[in-house]
PDB file of N, CA and C in Angstrom:
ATOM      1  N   UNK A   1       0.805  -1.198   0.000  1.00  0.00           N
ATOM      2  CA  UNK A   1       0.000   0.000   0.000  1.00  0.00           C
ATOM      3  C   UNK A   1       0.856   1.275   0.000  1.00  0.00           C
ATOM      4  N   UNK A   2       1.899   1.678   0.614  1.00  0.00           N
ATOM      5  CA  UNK A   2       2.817   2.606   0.605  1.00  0.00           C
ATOM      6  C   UNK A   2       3.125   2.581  -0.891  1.00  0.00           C
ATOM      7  N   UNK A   3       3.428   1.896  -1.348  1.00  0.00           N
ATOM      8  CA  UNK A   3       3.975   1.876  -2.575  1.00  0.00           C
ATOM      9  C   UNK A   3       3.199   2.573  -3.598  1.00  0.00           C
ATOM     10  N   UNK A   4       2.088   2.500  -3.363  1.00  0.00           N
ATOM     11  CA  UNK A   4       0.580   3.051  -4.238  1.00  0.00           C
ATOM     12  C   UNK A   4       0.716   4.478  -4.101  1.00  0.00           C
ATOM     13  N   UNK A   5       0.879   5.044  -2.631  1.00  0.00           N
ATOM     14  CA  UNK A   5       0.879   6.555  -2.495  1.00  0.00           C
ATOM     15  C   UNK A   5       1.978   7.128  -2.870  1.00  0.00           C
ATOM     16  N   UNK A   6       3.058   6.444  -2.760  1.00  0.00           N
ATOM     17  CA  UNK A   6       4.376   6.755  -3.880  1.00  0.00           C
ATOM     18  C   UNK A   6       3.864   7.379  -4.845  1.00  0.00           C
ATOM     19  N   UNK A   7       3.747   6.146  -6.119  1.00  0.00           N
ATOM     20  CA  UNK A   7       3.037   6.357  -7.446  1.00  0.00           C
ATOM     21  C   UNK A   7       1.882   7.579  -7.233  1.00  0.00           C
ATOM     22  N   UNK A   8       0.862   7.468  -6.819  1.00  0.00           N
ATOM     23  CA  UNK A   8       0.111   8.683  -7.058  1.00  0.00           C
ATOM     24  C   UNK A   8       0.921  10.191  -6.762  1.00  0.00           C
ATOM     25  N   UNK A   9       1.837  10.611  -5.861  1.00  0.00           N
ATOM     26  CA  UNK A   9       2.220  11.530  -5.499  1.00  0.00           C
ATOM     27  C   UNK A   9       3.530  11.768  -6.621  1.00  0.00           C
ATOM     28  N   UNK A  10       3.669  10.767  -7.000  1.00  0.00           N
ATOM     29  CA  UNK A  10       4.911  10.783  -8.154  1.00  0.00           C
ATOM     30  C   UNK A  10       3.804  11.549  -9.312  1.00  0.00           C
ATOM     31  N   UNK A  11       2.586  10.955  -9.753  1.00  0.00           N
ATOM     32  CA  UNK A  11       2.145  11.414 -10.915  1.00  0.00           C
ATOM     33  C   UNK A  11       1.631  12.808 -10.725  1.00  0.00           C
ATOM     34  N   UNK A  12       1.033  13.098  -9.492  1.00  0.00           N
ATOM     35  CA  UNK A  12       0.915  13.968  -9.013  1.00  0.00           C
ATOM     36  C   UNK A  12       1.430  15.500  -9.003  1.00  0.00           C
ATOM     37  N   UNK A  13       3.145  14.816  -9.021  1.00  0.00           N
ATOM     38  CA  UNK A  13       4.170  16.070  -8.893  1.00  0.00           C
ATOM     39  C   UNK A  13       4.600  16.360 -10.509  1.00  0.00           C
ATOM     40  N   UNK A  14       4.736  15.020 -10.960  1.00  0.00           N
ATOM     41  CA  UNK A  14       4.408  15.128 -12.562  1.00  0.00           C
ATOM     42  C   UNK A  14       3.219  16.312 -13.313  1.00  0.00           C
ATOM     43  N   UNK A  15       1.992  15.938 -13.197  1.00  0.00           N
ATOM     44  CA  UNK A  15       0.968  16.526 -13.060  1.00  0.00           C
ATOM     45  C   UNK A  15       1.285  18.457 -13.171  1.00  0.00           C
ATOM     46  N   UNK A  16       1.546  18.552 -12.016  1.00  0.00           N
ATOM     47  CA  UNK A  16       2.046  19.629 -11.351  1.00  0.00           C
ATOM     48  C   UNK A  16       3.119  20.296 -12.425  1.00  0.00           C
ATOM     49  N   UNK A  17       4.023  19.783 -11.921  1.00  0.00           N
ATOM     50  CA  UNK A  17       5.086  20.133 -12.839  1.00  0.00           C
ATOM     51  C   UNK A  17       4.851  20.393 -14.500  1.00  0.00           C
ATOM     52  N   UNK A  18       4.183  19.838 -15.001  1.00  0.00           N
ATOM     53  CA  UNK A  18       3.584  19.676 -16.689  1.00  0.00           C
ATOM     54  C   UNK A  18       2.970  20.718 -16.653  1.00  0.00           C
ATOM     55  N   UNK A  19       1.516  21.031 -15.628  1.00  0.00           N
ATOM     56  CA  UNK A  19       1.420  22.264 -16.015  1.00  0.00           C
ATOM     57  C   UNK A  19       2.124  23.658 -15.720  1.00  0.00           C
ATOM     58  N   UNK A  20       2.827  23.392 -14.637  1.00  0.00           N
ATOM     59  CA  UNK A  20       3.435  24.946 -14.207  1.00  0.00           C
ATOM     60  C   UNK A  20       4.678  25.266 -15.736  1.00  0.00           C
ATOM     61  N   UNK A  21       5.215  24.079 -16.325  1.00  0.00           N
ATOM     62  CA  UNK A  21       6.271  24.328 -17.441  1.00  0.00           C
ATOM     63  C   UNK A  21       5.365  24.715 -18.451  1.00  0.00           C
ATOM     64  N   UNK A  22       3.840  24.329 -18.681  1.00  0.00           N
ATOM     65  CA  UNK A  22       2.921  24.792 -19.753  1.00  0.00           C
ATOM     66  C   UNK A  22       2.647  26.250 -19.214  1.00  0.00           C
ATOM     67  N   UNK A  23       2.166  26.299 -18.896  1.00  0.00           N
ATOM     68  CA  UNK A  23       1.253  27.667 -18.156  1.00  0.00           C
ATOM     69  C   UNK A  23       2.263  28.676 -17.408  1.00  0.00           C
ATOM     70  N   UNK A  24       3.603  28.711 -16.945  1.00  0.00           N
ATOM     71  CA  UNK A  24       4.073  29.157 -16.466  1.00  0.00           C
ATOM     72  C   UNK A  24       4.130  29.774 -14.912  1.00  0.00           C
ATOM     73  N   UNK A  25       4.952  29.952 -13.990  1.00  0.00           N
ATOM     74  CA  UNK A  25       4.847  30.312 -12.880  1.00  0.00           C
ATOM     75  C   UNK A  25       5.905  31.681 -12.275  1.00  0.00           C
ATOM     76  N   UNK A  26       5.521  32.707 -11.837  1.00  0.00           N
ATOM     77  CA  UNK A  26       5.948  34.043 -11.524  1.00  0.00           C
ATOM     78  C   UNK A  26       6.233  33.864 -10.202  1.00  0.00           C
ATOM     79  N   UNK A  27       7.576  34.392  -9.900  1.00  0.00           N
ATOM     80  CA  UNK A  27       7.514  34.539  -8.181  1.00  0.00           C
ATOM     81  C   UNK A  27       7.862  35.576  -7.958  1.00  0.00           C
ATOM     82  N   UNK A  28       7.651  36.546  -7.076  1.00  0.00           N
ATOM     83  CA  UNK A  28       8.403  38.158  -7.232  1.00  0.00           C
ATOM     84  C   UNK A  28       8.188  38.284  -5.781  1.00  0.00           C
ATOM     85  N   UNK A  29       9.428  39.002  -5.269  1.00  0.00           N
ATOM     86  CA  UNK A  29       9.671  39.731  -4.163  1.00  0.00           C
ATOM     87  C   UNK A  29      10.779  40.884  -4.035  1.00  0.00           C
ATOM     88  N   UNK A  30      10.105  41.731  -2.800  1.00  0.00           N
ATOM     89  CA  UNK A  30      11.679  42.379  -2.751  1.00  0.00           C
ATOM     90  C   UNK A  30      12.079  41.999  -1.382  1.00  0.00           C
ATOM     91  N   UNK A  31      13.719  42.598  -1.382  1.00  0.00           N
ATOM     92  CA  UNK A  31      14.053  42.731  -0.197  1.00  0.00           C
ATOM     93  C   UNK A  31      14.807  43.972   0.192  1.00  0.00           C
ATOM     94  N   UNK A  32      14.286  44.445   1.324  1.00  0.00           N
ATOM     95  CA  UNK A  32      14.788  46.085   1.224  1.00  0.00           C
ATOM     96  C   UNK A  32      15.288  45.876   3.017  1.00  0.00           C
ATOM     97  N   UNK A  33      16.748  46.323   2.963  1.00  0.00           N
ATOM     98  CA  UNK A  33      18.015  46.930   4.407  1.00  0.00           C
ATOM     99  C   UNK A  33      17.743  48.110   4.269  1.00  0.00           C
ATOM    100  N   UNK A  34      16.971  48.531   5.781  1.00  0.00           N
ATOM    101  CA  UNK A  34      16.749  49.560   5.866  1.00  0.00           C
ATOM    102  C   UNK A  34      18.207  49.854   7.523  1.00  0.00           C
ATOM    103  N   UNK A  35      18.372  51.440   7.565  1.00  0.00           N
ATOM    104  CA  UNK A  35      18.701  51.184   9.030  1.00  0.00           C
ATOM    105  C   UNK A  35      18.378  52.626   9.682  1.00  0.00           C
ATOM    106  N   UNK A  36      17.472  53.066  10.468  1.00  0.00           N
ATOM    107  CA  UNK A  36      17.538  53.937  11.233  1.00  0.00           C
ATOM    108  C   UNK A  36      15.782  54.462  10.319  1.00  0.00           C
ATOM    109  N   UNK A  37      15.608  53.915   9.398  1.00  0.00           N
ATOM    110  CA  UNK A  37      14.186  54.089   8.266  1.00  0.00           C
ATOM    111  C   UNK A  37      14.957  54.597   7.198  1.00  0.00           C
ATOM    112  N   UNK A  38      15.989  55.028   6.923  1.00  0.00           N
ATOM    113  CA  UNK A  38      16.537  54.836   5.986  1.00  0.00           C
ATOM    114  C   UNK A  38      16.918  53.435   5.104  1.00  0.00           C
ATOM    115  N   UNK A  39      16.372  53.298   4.172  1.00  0.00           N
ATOM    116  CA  UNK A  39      16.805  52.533   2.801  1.00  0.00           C
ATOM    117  C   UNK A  39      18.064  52.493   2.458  1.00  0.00           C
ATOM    118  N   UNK A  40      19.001  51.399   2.743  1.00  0.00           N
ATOM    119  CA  UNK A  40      19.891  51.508   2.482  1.00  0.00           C
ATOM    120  C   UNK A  40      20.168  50.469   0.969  1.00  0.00           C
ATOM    121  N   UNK A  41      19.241  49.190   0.998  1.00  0.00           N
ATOM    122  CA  UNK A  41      19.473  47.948   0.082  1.00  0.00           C
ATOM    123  C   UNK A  41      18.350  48.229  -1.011  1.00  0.00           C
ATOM    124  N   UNK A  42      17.854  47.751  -1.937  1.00  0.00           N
ATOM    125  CA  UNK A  42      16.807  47.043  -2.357  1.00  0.00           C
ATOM    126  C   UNK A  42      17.179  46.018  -2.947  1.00  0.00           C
ATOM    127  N   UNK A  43      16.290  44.893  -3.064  1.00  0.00           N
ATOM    128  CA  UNK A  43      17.419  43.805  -3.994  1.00  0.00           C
ATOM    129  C   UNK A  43      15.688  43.416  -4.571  1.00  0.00           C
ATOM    130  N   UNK A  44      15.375  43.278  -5.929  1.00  0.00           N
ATOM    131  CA  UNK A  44      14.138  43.084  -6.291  1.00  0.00           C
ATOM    132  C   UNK A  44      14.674  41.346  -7.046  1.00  0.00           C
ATOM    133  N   UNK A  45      13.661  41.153  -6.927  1.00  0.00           N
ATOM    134  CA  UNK A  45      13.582  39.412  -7.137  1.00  0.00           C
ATOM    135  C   UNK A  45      12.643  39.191  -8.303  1.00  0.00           C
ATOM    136  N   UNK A  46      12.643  38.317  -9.437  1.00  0.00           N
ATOM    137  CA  UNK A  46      11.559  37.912 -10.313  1.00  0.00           C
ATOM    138  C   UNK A  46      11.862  36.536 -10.817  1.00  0.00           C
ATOM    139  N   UNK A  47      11.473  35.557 -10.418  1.00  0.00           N
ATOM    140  CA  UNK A  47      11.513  34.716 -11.086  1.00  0.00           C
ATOM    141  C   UNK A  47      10.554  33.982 -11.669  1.00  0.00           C
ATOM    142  N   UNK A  48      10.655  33.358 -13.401  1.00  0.00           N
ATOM    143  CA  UNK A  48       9.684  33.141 -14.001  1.00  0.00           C
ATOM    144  C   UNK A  48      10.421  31.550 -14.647  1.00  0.00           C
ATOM    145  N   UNK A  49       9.449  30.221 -14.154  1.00  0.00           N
ATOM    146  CA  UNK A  49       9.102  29.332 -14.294  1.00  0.00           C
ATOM    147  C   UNK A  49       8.281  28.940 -15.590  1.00  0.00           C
ATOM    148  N   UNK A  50       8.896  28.125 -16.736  1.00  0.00           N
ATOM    149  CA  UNK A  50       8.237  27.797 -17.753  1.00  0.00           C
ATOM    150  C   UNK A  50       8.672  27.253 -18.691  1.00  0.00           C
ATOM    151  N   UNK A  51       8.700  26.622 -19.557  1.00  0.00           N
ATOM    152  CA  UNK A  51       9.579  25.749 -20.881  1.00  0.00           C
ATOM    153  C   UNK A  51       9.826  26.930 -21.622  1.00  0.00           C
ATOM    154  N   UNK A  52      11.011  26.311 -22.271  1.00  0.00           N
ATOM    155  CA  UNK A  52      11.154  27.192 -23.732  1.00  0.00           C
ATOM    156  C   UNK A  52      10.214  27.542 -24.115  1.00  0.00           C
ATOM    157  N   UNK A  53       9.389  26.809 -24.930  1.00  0.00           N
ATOM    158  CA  UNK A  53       8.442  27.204 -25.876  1.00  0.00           C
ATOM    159  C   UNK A  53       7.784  28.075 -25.152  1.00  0.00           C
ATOM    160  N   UNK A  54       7.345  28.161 -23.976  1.00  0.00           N
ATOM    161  CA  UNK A  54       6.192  29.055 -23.548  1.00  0.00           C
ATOM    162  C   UNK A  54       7.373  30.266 -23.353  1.00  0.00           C
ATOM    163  N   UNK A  55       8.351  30.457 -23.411  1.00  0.00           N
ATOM    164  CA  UNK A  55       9.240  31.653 -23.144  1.00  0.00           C
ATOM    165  C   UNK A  55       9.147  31.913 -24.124  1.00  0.00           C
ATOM    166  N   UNK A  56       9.514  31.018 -25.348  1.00  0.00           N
ATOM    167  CA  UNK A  56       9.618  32.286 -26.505  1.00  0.00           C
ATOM    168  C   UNK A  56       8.077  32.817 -27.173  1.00  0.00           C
ATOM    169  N   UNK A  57       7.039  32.053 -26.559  1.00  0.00           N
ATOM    170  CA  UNK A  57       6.134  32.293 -27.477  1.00  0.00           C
ATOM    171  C   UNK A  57       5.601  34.077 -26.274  1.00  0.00           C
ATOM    172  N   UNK A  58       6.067  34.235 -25.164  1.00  0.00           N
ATOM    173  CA  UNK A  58       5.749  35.365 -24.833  1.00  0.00           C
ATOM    174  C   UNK A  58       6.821  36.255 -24.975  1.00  0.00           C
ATOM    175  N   UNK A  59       7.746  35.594 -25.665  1.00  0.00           N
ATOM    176  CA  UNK A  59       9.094  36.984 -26.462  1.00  0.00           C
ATOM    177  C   UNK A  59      10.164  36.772 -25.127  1.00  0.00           C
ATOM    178  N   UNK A  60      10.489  35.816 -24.503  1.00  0.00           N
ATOM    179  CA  UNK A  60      11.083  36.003 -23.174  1.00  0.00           C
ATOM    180  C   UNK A  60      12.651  35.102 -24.071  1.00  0.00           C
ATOM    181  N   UNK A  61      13.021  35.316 -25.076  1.00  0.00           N
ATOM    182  CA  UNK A  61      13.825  34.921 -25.395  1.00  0.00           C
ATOM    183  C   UNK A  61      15.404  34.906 -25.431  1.00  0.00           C
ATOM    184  N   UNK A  62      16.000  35.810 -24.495  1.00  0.00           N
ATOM    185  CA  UNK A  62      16.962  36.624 -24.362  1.00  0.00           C
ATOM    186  C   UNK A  62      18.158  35.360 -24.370  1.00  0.00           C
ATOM    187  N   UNK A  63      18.154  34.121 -24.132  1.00  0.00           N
ATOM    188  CA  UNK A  63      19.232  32.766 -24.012  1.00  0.00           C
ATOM    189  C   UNK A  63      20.167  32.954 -25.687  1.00  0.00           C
ATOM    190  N   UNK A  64      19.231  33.231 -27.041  1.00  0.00           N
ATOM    191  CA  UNK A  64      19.100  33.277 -27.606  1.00  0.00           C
ATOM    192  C   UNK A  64      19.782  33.890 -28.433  1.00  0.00           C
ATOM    193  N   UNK A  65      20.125  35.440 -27.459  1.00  0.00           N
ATOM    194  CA  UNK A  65      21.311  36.299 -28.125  1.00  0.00           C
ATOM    195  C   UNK A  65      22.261  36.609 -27.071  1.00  0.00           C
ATOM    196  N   UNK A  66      22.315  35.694 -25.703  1.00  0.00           N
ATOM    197  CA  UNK A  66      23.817  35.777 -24.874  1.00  0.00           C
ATOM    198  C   UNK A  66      24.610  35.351 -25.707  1.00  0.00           C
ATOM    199  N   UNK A  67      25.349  36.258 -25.638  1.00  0.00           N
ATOM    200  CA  UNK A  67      27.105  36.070 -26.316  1.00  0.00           C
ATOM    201  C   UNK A  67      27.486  34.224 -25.576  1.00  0.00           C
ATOM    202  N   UNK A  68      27.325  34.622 -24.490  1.00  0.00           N
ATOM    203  CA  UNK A  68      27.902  33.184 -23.923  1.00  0.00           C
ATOM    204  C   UNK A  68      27.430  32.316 -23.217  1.00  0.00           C
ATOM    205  N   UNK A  69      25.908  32.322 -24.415  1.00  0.00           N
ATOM    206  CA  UNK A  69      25.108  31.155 -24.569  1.00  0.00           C
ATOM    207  C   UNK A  69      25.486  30.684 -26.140  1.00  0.00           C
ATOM    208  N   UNK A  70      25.432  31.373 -26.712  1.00  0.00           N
ATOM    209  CA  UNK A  70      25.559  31.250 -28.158  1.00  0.00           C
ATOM    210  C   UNK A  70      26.536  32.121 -28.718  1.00  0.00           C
ATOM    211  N   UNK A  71      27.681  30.988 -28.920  1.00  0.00           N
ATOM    212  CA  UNK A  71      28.778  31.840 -29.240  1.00  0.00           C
ATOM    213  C   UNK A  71      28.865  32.216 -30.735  1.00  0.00           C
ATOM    214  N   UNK A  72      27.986  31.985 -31.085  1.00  0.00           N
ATOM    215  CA  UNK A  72      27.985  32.080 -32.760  1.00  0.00           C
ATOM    216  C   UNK A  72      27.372  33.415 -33.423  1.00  0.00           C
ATOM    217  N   UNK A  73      26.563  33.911 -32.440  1.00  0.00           N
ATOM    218  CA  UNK A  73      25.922  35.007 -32.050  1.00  0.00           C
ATOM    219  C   UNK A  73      27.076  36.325 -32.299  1.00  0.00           C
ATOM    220  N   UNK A  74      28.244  36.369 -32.189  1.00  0.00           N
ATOM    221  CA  UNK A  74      28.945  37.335 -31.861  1.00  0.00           C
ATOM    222  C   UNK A  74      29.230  37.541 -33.046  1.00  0.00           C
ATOM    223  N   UNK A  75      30.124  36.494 -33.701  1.00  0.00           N
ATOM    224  CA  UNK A  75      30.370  36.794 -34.865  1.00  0.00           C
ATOM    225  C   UNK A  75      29.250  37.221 -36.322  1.00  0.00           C
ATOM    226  N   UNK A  76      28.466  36.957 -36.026  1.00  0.00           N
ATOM    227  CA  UNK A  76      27.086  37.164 -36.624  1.00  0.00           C
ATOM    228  C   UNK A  76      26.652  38.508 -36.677  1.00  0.00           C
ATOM    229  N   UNK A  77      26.906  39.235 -35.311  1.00  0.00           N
ATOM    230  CA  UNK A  77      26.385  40.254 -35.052  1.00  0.00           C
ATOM    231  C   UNK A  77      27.306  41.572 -36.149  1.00  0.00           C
ATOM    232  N   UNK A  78      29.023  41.207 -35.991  1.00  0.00           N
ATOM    233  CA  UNK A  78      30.223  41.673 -36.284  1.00  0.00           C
ATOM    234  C   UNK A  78      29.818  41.888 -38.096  1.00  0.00           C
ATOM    235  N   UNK A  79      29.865  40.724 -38.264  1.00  0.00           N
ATOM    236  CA  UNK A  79      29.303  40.458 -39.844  1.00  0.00           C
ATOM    237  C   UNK A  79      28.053  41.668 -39.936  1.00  0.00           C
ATOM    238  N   UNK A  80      27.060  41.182 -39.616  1.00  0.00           N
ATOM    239  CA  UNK A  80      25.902  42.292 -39.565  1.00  0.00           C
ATOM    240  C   UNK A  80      26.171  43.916 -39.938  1.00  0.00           C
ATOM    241  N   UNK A  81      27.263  44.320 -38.536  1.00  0.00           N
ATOM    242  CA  UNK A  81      27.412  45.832 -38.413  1.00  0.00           C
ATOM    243  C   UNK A  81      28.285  46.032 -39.674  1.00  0.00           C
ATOM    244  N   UNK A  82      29.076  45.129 -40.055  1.00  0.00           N
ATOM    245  CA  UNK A  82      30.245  45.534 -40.882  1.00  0.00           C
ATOM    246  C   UNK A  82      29.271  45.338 -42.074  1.00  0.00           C
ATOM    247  N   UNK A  83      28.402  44.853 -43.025  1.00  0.00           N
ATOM    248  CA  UNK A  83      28.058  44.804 -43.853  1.00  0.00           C
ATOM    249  C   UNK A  83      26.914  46.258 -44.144  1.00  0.00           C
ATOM    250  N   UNK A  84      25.820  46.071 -42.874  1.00  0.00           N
ATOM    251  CA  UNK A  84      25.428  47.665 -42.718  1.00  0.00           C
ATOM    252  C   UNK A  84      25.868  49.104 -42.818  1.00  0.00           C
ATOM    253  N   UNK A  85      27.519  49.049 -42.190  1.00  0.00           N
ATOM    254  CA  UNK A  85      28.205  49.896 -42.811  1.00  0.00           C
ATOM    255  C   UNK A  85      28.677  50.153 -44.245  1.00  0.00           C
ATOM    256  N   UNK A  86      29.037  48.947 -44.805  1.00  0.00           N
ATOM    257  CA  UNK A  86      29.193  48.604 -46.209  1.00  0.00           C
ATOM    258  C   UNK A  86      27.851  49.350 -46.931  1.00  0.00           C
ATOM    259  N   UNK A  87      27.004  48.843 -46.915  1.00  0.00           N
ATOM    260  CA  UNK A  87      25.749  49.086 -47.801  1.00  0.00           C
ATOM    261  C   UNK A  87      25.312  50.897 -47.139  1.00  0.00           C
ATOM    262  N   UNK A  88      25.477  51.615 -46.717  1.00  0.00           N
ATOM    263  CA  UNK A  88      25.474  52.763 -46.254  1.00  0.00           C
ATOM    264  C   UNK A  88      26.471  53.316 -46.619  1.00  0.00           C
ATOM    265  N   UNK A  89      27.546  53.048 -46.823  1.00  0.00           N
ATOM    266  CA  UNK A  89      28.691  53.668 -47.668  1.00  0.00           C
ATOM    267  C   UNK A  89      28.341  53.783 -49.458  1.00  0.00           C
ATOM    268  N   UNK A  90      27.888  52.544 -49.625  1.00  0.00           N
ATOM    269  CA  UNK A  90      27.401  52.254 -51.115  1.00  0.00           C
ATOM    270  C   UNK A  90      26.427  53.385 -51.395  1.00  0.00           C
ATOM    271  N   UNK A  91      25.372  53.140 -50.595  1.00  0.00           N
ATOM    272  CA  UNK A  91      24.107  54.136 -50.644  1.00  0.00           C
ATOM    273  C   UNK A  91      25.064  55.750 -50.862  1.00  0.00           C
ATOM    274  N   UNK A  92      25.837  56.081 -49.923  1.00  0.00           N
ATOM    275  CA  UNK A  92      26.335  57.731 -50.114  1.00  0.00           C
ATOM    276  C   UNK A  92      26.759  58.028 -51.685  1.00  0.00           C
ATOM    277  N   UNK A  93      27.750  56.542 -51.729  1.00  0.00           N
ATOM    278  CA  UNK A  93      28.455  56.703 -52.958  1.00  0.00           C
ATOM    279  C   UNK A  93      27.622  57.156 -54.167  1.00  0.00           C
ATOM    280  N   UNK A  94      26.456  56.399 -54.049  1.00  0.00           N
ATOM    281  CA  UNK A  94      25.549  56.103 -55.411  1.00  0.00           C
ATOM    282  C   UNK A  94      24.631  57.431 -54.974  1.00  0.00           C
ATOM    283  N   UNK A  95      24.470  58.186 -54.432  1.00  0.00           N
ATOM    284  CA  UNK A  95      23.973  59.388 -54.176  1.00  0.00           C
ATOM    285  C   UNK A  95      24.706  60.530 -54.580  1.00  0.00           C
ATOM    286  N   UNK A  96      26.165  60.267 -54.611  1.00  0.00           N
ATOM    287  CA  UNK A  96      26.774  61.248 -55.086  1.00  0.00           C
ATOM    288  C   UNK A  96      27.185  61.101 -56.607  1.00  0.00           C
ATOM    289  N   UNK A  97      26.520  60.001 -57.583  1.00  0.00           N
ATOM    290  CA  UNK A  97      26.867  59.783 -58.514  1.00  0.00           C
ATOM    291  C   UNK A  97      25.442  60.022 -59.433  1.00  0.00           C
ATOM    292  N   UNK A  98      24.752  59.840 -58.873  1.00  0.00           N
ATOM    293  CA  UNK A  98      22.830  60.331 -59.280  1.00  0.00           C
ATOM    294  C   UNK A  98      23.219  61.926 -59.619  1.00  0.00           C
ATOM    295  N   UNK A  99      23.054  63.035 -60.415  1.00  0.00           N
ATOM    296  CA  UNK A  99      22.508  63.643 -61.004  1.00  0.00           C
ATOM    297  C   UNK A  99      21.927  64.901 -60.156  1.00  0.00           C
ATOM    298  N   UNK A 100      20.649  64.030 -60.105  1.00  0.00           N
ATOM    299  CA  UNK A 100      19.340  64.946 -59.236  1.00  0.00           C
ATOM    300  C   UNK A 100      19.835  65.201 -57.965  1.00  0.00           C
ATOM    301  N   UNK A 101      20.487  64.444 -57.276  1.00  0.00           N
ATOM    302  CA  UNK A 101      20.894  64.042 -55.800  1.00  0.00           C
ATOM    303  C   UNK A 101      22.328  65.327 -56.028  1.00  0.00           C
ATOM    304  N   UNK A 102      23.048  65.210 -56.680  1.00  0.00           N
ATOM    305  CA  UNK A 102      24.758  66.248 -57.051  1.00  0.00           C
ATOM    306  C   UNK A 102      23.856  67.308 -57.401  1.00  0.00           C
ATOM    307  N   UNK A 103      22.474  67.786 -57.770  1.00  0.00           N
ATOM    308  CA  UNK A 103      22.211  68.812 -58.550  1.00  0.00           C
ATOM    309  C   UNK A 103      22.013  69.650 -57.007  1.00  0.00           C
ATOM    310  N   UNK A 104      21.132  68.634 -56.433  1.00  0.00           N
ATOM    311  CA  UNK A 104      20.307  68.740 -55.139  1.00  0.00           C
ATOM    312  C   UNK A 104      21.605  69.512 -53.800  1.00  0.00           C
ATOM    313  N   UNK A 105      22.329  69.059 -53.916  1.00  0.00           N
ATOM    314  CA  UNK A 105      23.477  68.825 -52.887  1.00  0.00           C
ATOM    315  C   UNK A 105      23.924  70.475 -53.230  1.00  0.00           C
ATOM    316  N   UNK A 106      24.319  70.922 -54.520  1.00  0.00           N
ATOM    317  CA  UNK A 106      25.376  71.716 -54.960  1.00  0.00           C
ATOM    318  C   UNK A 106      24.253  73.245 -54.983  1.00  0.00           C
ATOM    319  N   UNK A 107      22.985  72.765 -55.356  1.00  0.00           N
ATOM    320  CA  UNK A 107      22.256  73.745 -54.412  1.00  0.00           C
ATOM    321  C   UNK A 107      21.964  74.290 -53.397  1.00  0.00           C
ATOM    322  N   UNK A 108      21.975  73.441 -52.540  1.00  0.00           N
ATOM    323  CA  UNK A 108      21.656  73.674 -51.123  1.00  0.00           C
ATOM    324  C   UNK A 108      22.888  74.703 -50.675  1.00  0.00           C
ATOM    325  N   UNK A 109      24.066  74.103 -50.782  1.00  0.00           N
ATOM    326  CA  UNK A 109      25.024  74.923 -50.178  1.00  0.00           C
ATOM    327  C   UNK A 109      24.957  76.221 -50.232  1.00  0.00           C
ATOM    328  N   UNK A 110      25.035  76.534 -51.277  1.00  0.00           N
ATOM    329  CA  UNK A 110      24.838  78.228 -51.086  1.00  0.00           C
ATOM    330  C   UNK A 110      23.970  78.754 -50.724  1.00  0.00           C
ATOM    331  N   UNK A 111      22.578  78.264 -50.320  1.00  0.00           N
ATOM    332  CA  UNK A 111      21.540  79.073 -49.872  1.00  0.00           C
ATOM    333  C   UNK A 111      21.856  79.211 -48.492  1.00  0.00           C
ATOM    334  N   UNK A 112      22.293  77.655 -48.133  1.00  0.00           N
ATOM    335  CA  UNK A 112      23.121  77.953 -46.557  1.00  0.00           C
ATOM    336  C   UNK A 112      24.082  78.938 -46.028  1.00  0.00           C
ATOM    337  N   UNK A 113      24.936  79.096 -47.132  1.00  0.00           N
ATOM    338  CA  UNK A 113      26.330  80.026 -46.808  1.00  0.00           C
ATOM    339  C   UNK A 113      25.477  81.756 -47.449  1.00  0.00           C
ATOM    340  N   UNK A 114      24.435  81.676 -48.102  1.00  0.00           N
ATOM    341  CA  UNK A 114      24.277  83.092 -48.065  1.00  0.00           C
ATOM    342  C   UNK A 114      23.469  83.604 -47.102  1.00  0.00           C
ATOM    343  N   UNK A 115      22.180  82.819 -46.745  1.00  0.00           N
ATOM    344  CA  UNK A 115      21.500  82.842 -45.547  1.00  0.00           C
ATOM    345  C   UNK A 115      22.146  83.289 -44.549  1.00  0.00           C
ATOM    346  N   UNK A 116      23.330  82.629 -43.926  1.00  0.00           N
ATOM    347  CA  UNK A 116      24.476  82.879 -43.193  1.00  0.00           C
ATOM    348  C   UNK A 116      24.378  84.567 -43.005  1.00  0.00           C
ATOM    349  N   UNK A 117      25.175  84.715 -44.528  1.00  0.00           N
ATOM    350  CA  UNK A 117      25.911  86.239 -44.232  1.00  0.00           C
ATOM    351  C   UNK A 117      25.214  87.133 -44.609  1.00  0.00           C
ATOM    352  N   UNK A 118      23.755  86.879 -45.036  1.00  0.00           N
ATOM    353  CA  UNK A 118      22.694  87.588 -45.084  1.00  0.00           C
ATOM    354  C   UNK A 118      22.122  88.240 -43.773  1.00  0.00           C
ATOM    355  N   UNK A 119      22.349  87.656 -42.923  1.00  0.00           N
ATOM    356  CA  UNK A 119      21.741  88.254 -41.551  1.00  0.00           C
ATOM    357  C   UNK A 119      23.308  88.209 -41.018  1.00  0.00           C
TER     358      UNK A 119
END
């Protein structure tokens, strides 16, 4: 008979457990050192209980882009900025080779520099 309440309390905690990793579970506290009523600490607490999937499906994905969770991540990122810079350099270039854009540019200036010494 012991053996029976084992098993049920085993499926039980199973049970339990299945849904708190489905459905998720929040714990939050603070803790605040005060001395004299002065505040000296706060230390705020959050912890959130739940599977992957239910993390990422509420955007809680942050494992995802630690550098040192995922080291592959870094170099990825490096690539990224350096190519963004690339294609933004391109873009100036090809702006200064357009026409309308050199017509546009070589106008402006002087309305700026007479505006200037106009007042």
């Amino acid at each position: 008979m012991p053996h029976e309440l084992h098993g049920r309390s085993s499926a039980s905690l199973v049970d339990v457990l299945d849904r708190v990793l489905d459905k998720g579970l929040v714990v939050a506290g603070d803790i605040k050192i005060s001395l004299a009523e002065v505040e000296l600490l706060t230390i705020r607490i959050r912890l959130l209980v739940c599977s992957l999937d239910k993390a990422q499906q509420i955007g809680l994905d942050w494992w995802k882009y630690d550098r040192h969770l995922s080291p592959g991540r870094g170099d990825l990122a490096l690539e990224n900025a350096e190519l963004k810079r690339e294609v933004h350099e391109l873009q100036d270039r090809l702006s200064a080779l357009t026409p309308r854009a050199r017509a546009a540019r070589v106008a402006r200036k002087p309305r700026r520099r007479g505006a200037k010494h106009a007042r």
